[in-house]
Every structure is written in C-alpha cells, then in structure tokens.
C-alpha atoms as a PDB file:
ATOM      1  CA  UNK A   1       0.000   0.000   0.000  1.00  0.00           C
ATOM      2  CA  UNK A   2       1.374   3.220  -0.607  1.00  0.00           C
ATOM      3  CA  UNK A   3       2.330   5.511   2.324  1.00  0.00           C
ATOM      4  CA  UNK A   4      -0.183   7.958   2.025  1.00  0.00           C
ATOM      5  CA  UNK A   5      -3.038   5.465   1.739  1.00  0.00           C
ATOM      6  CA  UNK A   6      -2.109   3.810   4.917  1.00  0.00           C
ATOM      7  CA  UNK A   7      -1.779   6.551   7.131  1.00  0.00           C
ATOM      8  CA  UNK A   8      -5.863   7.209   5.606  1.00  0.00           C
ATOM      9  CA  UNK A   9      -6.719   3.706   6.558  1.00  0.00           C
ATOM     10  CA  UNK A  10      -4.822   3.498   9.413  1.00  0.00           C
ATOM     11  CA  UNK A  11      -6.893   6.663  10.916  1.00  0.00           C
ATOM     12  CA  UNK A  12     -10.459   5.277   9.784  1.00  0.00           C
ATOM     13  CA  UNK A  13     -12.976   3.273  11.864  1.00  0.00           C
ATOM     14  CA  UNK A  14     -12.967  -0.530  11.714  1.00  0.00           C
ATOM     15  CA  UNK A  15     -15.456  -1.762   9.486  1.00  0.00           C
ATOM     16  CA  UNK A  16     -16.567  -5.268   9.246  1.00  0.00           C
ATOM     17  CA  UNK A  17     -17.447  -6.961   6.119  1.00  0.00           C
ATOM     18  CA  UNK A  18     -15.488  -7.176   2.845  1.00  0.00           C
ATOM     19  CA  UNK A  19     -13.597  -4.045   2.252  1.00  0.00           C
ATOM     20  CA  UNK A  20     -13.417  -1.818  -0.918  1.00  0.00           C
ATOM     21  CA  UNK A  21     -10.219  -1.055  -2.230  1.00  0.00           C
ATOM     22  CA  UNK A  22      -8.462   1.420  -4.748  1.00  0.00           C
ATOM     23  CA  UNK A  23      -6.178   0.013  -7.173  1.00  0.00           C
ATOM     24  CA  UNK A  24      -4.639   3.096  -7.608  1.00  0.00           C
ATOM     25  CA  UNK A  25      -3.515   3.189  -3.656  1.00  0.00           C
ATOM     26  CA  UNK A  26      -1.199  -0.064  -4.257  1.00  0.00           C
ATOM     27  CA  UNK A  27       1.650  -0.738  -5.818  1.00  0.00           C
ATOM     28  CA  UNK A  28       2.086  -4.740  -6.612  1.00  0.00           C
ATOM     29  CA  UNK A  29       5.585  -5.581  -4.365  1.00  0.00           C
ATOM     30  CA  UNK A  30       6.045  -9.224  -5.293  1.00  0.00           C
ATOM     31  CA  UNK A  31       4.965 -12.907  -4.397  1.00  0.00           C
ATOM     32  CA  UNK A  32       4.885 -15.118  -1.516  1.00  0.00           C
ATOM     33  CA  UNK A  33       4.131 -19.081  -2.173  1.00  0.00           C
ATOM     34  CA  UNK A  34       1.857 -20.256   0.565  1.00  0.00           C
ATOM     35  CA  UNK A  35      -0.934 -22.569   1.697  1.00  0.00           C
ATOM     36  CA  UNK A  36      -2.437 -19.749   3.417  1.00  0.00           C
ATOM     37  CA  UNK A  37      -2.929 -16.163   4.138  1.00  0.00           C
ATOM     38  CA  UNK A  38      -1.262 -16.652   7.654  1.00  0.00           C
ATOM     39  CA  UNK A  39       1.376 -18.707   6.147  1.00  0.00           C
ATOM     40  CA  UNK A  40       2.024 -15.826   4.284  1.00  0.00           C
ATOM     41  CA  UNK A  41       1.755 -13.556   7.038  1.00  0.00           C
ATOM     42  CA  UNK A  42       4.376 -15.743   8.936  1.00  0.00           C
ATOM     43  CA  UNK A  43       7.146 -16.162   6.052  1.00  0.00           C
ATOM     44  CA  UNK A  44       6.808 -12.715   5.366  1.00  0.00           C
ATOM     45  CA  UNK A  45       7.098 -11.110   8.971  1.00  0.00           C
ATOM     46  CA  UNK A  46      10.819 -11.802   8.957  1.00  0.00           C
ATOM     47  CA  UNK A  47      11.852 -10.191   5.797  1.00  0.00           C
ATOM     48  CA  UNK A  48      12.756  -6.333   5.041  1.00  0.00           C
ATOM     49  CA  UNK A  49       9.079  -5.744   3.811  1.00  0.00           C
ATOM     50  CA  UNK A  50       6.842  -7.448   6.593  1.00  0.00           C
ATOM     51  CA  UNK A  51       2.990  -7.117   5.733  1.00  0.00           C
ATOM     52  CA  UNK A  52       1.787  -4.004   7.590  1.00  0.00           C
ATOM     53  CA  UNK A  53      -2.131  -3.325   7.880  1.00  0.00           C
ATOM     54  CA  UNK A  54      -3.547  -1.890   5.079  1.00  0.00           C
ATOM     55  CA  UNK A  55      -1.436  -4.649   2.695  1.00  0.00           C
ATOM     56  CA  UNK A  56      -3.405  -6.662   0.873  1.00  0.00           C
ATOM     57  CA  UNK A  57      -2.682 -10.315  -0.595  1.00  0.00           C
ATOM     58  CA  UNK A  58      -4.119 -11.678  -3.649  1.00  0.00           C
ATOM     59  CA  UNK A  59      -4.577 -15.527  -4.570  1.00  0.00           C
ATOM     60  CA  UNK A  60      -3.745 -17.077  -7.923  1.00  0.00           C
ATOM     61  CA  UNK A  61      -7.677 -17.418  -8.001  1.00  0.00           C
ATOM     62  CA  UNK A  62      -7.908 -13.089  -7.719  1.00  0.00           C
ATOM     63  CA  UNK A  63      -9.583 -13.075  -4.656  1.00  0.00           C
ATOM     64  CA  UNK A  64      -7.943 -10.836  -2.010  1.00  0.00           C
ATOM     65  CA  UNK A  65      -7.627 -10.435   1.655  1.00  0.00           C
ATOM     66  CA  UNK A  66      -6.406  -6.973   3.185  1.00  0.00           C
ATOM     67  CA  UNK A  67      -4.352  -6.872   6.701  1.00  0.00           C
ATOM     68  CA  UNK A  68      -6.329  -5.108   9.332  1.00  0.00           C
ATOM     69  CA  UNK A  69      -5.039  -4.720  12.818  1.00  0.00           C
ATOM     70  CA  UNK A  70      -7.655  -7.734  13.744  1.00  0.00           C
ATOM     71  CA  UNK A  71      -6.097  -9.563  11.004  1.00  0.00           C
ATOM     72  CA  UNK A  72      -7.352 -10.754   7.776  1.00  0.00           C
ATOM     73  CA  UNK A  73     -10.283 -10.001   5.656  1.00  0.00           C
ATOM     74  CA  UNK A  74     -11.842 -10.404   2.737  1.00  0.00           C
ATOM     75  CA  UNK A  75     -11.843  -7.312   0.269  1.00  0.00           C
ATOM     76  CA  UNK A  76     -12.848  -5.941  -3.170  1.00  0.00           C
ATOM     77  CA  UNK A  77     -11.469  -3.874  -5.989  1.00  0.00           C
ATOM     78  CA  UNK A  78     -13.442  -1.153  -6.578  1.00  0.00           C
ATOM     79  CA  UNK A  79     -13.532  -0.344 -10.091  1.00  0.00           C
ATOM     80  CA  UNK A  80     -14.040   3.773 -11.595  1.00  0.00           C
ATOM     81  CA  UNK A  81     -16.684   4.151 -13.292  1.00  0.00           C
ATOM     82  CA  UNK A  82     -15.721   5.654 -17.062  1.00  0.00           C
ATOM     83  CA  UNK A  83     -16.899   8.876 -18.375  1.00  0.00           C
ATOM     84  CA  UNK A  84     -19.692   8.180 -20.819  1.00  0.00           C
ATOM     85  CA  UNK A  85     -18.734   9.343 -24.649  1.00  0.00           C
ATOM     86  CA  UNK A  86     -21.349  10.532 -26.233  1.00  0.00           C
ATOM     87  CA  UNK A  87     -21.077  10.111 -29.986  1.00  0.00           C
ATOM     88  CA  UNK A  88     -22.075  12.824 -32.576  1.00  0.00           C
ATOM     89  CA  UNK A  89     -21.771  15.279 -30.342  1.00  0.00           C
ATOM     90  CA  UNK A  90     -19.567  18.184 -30.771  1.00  0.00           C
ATOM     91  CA  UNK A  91     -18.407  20.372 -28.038  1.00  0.00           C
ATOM     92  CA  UNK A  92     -17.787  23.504 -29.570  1.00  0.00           C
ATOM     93  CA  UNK A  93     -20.157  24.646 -32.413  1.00  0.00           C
ATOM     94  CA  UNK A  94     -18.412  24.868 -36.113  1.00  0.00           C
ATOM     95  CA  UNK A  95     -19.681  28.411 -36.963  1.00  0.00           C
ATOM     96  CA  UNK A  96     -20.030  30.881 -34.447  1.00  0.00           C
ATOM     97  CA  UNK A  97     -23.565  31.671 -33.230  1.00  0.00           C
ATOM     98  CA  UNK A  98     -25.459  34.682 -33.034  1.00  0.00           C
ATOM     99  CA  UNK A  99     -27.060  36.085 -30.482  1.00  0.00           C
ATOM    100  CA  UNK A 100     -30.465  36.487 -30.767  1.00  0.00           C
ATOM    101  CA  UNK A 101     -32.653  39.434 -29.412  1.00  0.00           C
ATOM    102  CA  UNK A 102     -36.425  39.416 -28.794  1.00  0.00           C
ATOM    103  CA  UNK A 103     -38.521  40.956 -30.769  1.00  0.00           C
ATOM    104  CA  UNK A 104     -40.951  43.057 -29.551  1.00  0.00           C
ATOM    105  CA  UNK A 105     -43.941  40.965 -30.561  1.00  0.00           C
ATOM    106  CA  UNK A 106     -42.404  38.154 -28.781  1.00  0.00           C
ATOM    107  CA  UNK A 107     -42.515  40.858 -25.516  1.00  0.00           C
ATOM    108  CA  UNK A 108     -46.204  41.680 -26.099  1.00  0.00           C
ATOM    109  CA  UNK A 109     -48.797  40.678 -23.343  1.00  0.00           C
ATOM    110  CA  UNK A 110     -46.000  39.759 -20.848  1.00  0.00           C
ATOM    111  CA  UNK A 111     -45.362  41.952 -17.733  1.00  0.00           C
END
C-alpha cells in the first residue's frame, strides 16, 4: 500500500465486512508461495518488507484479503466508473452563433 493510503486507513474506523479497495492506492511488491494467508503472514514477517495493515494479498484465483489490525479479511477492488462518450456530439459549435434578441412581438402581453 502506498504511504499515504495507509496513514488514511490506518486513521479510519474498523469496518466489518469485505472491504473496498483502490487500485490506484497499491503498488504490486512481489509474491509469496503459501498454503495460506497466515502462512504468508508468517514467512513474510521476517523479511525487510513485513505485511503491515492496510497490505493486501491476492490468490492465484484473484480473490484478495487486506491486513487489518484484527487480522485478515476479505476485500474488493473497486472499479471507476468511465466517463460516458457521447457520440455525434460536438463540443464547440463549427460556426459561431449569433445572439439572438427578442422581438418586440415576442414581448407583447408579458409583464
């Protein structure tokens, strides 16, 4: 997890329940062989990069499991939504427009 993100979800409440998480707020640090999660956990905690809360682990299967101070749970990638592109639509006209005043028997009857 990258800095930044971690101090966020270190700060915020405990929720229970699979977790959303940001792609964008990881960065992918290598692989661990193991039966488990804690297996992982354990072969990991002696190394120079230990799993630290907020880390998350991913199976060959894609499912993932994020560290939390409890220990693990399951979790999510949420996915950003794209910006809809609306085809045959221009943004800026090709010939300027003109402006158009009322005339006055467009005005008539209205207060």
């Amino acid at each position: 997890m990258k800095e930044q993100s971690r101090l966020s979800f270190r700060a915020a409440p405990h929720t229970s329940g699979e977790t959303a998480v940001k792609l964008k707020d990881y960065v992918e640090s290598g692989s661990v062989e193991a039966d488990s999660t804690y297996e992982a956990w354990e072969s990991l905690r002696s190394t120079s990069e230990p799993l630290e809360v907020g880390d998350i682990l991913e199976s060959e299967l894609g499912g993932i499991k994020i560290c939390k101070y409890i220990g693990f749970e399951d979790a999510k990638w949420v996915i950003p939504e794209g910006k809809p592109i609306l085809e045959g639509l221009t943004a800026v006209p090709t010939e300027p427009v003109a402006a158009v005043a009322p005339t006055p028997d467009a005005t008539a009857g209205k207060l």
